[in-house]
Protein backbone atom coordinates (compact mmCIF):
# COMPACT_ATOMS: atom_id res chain seq x y z
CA UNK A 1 129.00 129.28 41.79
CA UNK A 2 126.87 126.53 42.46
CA UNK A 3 124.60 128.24 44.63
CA UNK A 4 124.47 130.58 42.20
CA UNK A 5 123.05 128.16 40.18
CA UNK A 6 120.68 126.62 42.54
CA UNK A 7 119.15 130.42 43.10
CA UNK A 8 118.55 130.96 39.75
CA UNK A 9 117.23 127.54 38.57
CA UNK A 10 114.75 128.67 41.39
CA UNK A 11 113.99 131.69 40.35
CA UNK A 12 113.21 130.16 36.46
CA UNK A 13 110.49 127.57 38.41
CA UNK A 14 108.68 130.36 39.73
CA UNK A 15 108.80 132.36 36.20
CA UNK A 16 111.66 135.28 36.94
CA UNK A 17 114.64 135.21 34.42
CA UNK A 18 117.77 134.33 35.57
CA UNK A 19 121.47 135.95 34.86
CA UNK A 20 123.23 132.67 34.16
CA UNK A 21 121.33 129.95 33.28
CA UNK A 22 117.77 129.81 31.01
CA UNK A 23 115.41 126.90 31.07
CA UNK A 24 112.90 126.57 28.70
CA UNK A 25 109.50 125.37 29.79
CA UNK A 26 108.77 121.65 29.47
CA UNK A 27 108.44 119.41 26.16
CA UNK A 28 111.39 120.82 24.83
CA UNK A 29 114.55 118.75 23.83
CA UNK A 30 118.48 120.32 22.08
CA UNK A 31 119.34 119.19 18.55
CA UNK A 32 122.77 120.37 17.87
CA UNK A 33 123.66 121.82 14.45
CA UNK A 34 126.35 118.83 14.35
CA UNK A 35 126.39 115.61 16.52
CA UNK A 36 129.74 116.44 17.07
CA UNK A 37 129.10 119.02 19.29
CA UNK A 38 127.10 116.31 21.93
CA UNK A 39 129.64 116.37 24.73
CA UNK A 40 128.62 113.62 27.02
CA UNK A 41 125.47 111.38 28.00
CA UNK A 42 125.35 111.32 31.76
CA UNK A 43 122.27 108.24 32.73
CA UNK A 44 121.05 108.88 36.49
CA UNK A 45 121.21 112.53 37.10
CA UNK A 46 118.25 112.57 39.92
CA UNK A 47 117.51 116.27 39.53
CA UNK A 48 117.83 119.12 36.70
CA UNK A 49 120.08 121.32 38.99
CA UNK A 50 122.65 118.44 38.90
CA UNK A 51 122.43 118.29 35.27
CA UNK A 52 122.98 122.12 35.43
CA UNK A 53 126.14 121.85 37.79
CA UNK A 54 127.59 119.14 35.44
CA UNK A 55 127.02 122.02 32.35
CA UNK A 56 128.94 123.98 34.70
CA UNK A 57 131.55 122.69 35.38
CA UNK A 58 132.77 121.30 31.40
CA UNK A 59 134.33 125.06 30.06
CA UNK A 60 132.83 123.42 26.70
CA UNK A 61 129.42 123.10 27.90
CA UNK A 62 126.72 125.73 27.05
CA UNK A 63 123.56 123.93 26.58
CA UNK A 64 122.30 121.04 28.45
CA UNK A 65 119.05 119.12 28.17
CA UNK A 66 117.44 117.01 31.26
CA UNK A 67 114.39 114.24 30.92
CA UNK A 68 113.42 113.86 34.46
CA UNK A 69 111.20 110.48 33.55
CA UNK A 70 114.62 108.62 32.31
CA UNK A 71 117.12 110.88 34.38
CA UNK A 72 119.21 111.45 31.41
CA UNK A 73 121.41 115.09 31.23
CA UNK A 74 123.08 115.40 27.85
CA UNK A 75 125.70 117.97 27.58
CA UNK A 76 126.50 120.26 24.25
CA UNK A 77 129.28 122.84 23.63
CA UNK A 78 126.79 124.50 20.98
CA UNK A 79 124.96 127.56 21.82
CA UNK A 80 121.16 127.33 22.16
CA UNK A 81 120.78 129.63 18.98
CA UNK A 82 123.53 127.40 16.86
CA UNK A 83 120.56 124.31 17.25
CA UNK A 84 116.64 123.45 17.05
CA UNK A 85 114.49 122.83 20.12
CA UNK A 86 112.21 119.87 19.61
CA UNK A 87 108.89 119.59 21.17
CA UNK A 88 109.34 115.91 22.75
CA UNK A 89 106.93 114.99 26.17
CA UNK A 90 106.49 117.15 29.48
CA UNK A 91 109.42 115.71 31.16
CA UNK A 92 112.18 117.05 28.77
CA UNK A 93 113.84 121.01 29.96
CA UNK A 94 116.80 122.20 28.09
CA UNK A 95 119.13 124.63 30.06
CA UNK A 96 121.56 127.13 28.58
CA UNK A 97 124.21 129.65 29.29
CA UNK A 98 122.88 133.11 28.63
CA UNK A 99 125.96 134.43 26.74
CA UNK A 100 126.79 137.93 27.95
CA UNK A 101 129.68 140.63 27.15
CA UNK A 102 130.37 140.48 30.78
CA UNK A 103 131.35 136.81 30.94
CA UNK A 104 134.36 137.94 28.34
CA UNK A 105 135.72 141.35 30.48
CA UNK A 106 139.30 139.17 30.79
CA UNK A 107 139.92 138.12 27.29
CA UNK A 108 143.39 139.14 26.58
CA UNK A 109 144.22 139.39 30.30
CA UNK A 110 147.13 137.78 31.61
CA UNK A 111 146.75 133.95 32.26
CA UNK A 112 146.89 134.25 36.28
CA UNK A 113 143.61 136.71 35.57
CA UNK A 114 141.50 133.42 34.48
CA UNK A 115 142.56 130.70 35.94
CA UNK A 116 139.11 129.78 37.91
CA UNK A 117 137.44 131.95 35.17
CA UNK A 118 134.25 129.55 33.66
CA UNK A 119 134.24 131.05 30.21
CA UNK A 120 138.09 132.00 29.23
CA UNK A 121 141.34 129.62 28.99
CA UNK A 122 144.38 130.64 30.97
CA UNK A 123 147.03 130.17 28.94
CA UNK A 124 149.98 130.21 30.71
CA UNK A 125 152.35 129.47 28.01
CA UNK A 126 151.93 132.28 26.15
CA UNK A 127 150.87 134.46 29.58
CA UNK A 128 146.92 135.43 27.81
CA UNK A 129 143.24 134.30 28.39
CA UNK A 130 141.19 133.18 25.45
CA UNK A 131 138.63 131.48 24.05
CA UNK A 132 137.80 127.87 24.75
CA UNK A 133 138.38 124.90 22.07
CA UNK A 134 135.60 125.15 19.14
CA UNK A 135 134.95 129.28 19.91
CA UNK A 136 136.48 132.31 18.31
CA UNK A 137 136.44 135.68 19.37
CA UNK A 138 134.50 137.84 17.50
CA UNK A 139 135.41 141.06 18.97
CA UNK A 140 132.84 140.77 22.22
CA UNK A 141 132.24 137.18 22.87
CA UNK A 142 133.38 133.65 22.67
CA UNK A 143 131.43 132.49 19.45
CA UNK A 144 130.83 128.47 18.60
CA UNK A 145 132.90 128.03 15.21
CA UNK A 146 131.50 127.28 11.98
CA UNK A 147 130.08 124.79 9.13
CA UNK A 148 130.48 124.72 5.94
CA UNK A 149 128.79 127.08 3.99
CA UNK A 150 128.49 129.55 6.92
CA UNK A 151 130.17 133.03 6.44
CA UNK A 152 133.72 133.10 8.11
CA UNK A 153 136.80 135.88 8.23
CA UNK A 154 139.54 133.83 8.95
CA UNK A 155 140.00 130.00 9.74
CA UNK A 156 139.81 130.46 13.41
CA UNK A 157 135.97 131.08 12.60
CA UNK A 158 135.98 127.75 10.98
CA UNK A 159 135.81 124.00 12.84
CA UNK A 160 139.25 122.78 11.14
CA UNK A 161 139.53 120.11 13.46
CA UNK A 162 136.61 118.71 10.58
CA UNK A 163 138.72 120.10 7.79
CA UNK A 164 136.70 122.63 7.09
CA UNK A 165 138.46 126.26 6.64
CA UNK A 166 137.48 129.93 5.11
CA UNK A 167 137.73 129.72 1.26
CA UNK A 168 136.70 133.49 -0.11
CA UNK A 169 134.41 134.48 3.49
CA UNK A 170 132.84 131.05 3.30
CA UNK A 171 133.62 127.96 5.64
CA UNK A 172 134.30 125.10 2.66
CA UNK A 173 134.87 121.57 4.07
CA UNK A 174 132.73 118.29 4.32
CA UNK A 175 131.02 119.84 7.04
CA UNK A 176 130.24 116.91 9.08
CA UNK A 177 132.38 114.87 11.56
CA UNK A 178 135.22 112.95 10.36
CA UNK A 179 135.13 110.08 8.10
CA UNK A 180 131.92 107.89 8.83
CA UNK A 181 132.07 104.27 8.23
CA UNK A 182 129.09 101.81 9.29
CA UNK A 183 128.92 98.82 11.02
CA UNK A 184 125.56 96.24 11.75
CA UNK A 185 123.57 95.60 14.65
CA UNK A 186 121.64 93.10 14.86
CA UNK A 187 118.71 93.10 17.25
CA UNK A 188 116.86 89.60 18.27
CA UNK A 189 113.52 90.41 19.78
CA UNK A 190 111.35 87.78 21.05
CA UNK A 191 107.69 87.40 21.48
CA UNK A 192 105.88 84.85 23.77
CA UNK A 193 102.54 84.13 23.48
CA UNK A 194 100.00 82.27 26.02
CA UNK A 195 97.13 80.64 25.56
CA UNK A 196 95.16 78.65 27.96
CA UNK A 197 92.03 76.78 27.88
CA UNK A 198 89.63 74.77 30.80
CA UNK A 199 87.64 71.88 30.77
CA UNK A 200 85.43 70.82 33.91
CA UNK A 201 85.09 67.44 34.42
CA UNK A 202 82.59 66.22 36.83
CA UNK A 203 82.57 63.21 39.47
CA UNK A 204 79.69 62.17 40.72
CA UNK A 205 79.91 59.40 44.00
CA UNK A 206 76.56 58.21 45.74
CA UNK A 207 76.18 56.39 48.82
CA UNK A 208 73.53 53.31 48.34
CA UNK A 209 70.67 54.17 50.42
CA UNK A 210 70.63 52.57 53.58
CA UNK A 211 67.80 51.61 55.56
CA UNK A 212 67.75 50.36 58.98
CA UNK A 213 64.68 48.91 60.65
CA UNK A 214 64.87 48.43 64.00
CA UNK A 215 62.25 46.44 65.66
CA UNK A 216 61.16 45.69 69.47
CA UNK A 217 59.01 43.24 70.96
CA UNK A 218 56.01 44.58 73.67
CA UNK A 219 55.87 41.75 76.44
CA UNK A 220 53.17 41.64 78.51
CA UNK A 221 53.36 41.78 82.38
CA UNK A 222 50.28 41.14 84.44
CA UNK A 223 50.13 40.88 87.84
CA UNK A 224 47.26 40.73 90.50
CA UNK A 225 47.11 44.44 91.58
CA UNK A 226 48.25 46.03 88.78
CA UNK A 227 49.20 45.95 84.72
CA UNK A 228 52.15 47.59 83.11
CA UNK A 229 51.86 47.25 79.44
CA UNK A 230 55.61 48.12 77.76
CA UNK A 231 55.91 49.04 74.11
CA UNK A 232 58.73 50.11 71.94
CA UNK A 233 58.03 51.79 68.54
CA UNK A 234 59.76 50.73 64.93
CA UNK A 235 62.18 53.35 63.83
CA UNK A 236 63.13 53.12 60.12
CA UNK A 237 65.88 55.74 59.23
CA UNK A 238 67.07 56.03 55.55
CA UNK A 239 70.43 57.96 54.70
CA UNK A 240 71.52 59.24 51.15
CA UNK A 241 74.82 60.53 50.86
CA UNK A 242 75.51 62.21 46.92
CA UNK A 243 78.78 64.15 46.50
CA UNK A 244 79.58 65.63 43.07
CA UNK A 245 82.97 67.34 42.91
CA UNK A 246 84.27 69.71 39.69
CA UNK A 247 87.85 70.01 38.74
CA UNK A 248 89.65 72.21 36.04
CA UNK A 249 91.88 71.28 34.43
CA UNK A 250 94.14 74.07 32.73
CA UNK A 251 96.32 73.02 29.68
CA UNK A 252 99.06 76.14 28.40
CA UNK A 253 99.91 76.63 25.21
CA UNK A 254 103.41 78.82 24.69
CA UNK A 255 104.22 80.19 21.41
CA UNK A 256 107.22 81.90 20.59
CA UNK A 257 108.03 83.68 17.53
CA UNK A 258 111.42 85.19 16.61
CA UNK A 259 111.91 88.15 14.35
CA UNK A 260 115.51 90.38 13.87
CA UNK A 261 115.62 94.03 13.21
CA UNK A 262 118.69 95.73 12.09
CA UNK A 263 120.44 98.99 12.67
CA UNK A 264 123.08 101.19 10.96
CA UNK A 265 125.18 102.12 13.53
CA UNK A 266 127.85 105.11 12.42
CA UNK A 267 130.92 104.87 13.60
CA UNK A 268 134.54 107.02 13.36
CA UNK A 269 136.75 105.29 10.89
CA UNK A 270 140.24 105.60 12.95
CA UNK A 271 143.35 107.23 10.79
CA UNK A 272 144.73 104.03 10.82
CA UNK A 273 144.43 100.44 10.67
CA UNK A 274 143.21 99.82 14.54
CA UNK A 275 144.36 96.62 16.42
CA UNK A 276 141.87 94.59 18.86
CA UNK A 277 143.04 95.06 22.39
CA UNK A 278 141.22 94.30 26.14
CA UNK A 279 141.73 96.26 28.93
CA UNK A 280 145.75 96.71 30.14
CA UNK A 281 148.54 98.23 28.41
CA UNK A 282 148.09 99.84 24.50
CA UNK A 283 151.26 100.80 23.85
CA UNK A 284 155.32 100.29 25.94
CA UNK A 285 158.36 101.77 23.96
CA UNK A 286 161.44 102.21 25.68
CA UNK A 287 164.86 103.19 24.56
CA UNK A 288 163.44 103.75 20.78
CA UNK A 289 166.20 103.27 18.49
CA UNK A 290 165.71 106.08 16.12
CA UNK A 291 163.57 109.59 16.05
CA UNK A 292 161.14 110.27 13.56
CA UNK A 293 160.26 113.83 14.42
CA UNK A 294 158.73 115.84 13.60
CA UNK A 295 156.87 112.93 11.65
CA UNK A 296 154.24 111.11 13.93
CA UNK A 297 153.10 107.65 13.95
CA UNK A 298 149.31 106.63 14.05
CA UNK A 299 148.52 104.27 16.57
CA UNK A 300 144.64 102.96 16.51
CA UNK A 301 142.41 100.47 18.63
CA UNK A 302 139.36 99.11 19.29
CA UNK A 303 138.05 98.09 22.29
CA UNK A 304 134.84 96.57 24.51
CA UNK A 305 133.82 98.22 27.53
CA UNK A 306 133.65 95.55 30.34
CA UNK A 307 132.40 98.64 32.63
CA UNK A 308 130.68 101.94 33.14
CA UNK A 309 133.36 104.14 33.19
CA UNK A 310 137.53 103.54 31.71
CA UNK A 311 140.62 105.73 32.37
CA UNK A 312 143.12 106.48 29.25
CA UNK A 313 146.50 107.32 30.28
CA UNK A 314 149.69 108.27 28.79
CA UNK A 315 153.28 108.03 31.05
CA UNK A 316 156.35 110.12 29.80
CA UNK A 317 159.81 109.80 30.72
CA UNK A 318 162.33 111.48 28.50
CA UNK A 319 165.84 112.68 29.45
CA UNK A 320 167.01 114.39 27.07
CA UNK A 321 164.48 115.43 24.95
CA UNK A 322 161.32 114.85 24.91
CA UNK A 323 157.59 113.09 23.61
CA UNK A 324 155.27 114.70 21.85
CA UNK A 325 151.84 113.53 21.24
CA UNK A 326 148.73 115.23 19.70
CA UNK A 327 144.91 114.37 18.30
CA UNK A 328 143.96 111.64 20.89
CA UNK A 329 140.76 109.86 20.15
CA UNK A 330 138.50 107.66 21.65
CA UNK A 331 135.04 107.62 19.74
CA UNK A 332 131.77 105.04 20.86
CA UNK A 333 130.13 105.29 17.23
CA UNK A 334 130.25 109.13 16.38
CA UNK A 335 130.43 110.34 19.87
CA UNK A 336 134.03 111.85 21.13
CA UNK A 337 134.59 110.54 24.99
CA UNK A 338 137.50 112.88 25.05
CA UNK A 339 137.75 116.50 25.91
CA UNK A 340 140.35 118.46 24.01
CA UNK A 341 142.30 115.71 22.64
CA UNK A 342 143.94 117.82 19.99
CA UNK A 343 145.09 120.10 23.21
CA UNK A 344 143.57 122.93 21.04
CA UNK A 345 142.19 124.51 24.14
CA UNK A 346 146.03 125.61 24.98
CA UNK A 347 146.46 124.05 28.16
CA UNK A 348 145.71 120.10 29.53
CA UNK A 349 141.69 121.48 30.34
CA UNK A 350 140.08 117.75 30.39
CA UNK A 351 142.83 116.29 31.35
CA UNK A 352 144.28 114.75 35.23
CA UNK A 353 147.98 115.36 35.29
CA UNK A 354 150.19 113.52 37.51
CA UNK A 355 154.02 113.26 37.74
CA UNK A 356 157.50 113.11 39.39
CA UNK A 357 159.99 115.16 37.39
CA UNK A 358 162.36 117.71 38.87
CA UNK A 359 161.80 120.23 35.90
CA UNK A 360 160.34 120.27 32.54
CA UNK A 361 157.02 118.83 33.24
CA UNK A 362 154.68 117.72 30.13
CA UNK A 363 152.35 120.73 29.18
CA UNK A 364 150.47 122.02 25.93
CA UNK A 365 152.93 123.94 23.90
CA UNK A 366 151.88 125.96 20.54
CA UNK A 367 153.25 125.78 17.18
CA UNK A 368 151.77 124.36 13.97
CA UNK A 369 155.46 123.14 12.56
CA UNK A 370 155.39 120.51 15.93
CA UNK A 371 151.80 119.93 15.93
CA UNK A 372 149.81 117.05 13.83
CA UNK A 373 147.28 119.32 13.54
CA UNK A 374 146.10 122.33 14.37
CA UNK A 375 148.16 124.88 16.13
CA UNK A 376 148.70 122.93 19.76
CA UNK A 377 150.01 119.43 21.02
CA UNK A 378 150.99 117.95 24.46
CA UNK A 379 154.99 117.90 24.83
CA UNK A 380 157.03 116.26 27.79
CA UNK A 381 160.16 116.73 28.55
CA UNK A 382 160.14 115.17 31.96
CA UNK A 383 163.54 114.97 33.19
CA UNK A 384 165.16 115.28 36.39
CA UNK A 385 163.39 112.17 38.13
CA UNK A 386 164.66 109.88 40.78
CA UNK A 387 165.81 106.93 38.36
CA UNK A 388 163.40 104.20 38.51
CA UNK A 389 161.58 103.65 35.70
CA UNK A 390 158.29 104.80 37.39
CA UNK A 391 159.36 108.64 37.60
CA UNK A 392 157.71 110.49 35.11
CA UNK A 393 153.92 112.53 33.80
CA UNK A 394 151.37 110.80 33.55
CA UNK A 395 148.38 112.66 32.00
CA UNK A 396 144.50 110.74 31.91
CA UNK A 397 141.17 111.42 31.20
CA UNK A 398 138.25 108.86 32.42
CA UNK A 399 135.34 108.78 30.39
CA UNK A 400 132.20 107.03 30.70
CA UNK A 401 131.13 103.80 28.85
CA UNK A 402 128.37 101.34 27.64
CA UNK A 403 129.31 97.61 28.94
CA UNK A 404 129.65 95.50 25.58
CA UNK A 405 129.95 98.83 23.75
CA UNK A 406 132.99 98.95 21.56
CA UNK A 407 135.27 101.29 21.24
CA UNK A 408 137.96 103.26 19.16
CA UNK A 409 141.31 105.08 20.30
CA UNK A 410 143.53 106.62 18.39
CA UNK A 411 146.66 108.73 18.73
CA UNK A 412 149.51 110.40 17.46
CA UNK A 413 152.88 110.12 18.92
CA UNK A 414 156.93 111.08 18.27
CA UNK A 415 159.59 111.52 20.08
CA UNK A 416 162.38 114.48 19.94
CA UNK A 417 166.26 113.93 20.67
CA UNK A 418 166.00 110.19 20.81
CA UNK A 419 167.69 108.14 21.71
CA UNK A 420 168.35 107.11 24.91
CA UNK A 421 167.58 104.34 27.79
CA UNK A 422 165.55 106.80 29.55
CA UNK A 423 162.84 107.40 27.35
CA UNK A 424 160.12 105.26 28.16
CA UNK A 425 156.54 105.86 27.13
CA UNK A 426 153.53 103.79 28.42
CA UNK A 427 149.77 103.91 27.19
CA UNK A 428 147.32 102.21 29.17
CA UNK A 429 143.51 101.75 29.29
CA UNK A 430 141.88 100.33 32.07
């Protein structure tokens, strides 16, 4: 598959069109009908086929857009015809998947059919292959679901997961993402000017002028046979020594000036009141002393990064019975970090599963009675385990995230057949 890719992200450089993937030409950037629909941020992809690759490999993904300046790849599960293409500097591509009929020949198919398939979700629950979270089937393809005010035939054309559902062939909802509160930021910037000025001085020294006169005496020798007449000559030699030196001297002036912008930041109101929490353990219950089910409880949290990348996990142990949990959350302003946390895809796609159980592992069941919403939630029955309190499913998803950045997780959880020491459930981030 990926040298699939690699071919035909060749092939588009030198101007042939390829099967899978279409890039547009440069100064071109994806606006999604709905920021929901922005899947992830990824900062230093070095080249647009690893952007592409990423888009491949995220079911949800089926446009992508690359800035090879700032090595950003943003991911979308909207189609390229569901947003606008913005004309933004040479250095911005956007990718997408060329839907086809073809990609769709084993909808209905058995699960074991699909299970590597790219486009479909084997659904081994219920033994069938269908479409992905936020898609419908429209009788040939997997289709993105709908706004409001778009035409609709059913619900399952509409996004409900937004509360937005088919009222008389119309999707009628708030259309947007879910509840939108707003928080400050407040943004120092500081300006420093310098100035600097000269001013020569000058030093003049002088030697005194010196004068040396040096004089000899002739002497006179005469003798009978011969005269030898000596003479020395007066030598006066003046020196004048004038030195001038310049020096600068350079004073520097340094003015700073202080000014504060502020930003609206939108942010995901939780469903619940959210507690502050660091990194460690969210959540420990153990031997609960009473069931609620099917009624869940809310739990909500916010939370600063301290790194570049945090793991959410959730350990089940229940013998007999069972935990369900559904809608998991973990929003950075209006962005969702995770990937089908409603388990609306109909399996754990997103999701790393882990565990120790001798039967009745944790998996995404279907029914709308159990679930908190929608039609699917996560239920695990674990039992069967060796006895010590660390036998048991884990599932996780790790995310990305902006040091300082805060965050907020939410959940829902119950428990069924309670109670009993065994049942221990254990939600950490870290």
């Amino acid at each position: 598959m990926k040298l699939l890719i690699f071919i035909q992200l060749i092939l588009t450089t030198y101007a042939f069109v390829p099967d899978y993937f279409s890039i547009t030409k440069p100064g071109n950037q994806f606006q999604p009908a709905n920021i929901i629909e922005l899947l992830a941020i990824n900062p230093n992809i070095r080249t647009l086929i690893r952007c592409a690759i990423l888009c491949d490999r995220n079911i949800q993904c089926r446009t992508f857009d690359y800035d090879s300046i700032s090595k950003q790849c943003r991911l979308f599960e909207g189609s390229i015809d569901t947003g606008i293409l913005l004309s933004v500097s040479s250095a911005s591509v956007v990718g997408s998947i060329k839907i086809d009929e073809s990609l769709y020949d084993l909808y209905n198919a058995s699960s074991d059919a699909c299970v590597n398939n790219r486009f479909l979700v084997s659904d081994t629950l219920n033994d069938w292959c269908h479409c992905p979270i936020h898609t419908f089937w429209n009788r040939s393809i997997c289709v993105n679901q709908r706004y409001d005010g778009e035409v609709c035939a059913n619900d399952n054309w509409c996004r409900t997961d937004l509360n937005i559902t088919c009222v008389s062939s119309i999707c009628t909802g708030n259309g947007s993402s879910p509840l939108i509160s707003s928080t400050t930021v407040t943004t120092t910037i500081t300006k420093t000017t310098s100035t600097t000025s000269s001013s020569t001085s000058s030093s003049t020294s002088s030697s005194s002028t010196t004068t040396t006169t040096t004089s000899t005496s002739s002497s006179s020798s005469t003798t009978s046979s011969s005269s030898s007449t000596s003479s020395s000559s007066t030598t006066t030699t003046t020196t004048t020594t004038k030195t001038t030196s310049s020096s600068s001297t350079t004073s520097s002036t340094t003015k700073t000036s202080t000014s504060s912008t502020t930003t609206a930041m939108s942010t995901v109101a939780p469903p619940c009141p959210p507690q502050s929490v660091s990194n460690g353990t969210l959540l420990y219950l153990m031997n609960p002393i009473s069931s609620i089910y099917p009624n869940y409880t809310c739990y909500a949290y916010t939370w600063t990064a301290t790194a570049l990348s945090a793991t959410l996990s959730f350990f089940f142990r229940h013998d007999p019975g069972g935990w369900m949990i559904d809608d998991v959350s973990v929003y950075y302003g209006t962005t969702q970090k995770i990937i089908n946390g409603g388990f609306e895809a109909g399996s754990l796609t997103g999701w790393n599963y882990s565990g120790h159980c001798g039967n009745n592992v944790g998996q995404a069941y279907s029914g709308s009675s159990y679930a908190k919403s929608g039609s699917w939630y996560y239920y695990d029955p674990c039992s069967g385990y060796s006895g010590s309190n660390s036998s048991g499913d884990t599932i996780s998803q790790t995310f990305s995230t902006i040091a300082g950045g805060t965050y907020t997780i939410s959940f829902w959880l119950t428990n069924y057949y309670c109670c009993n020491q065994t049942e221990i459930a254990n939600i950490t981030l870290i």
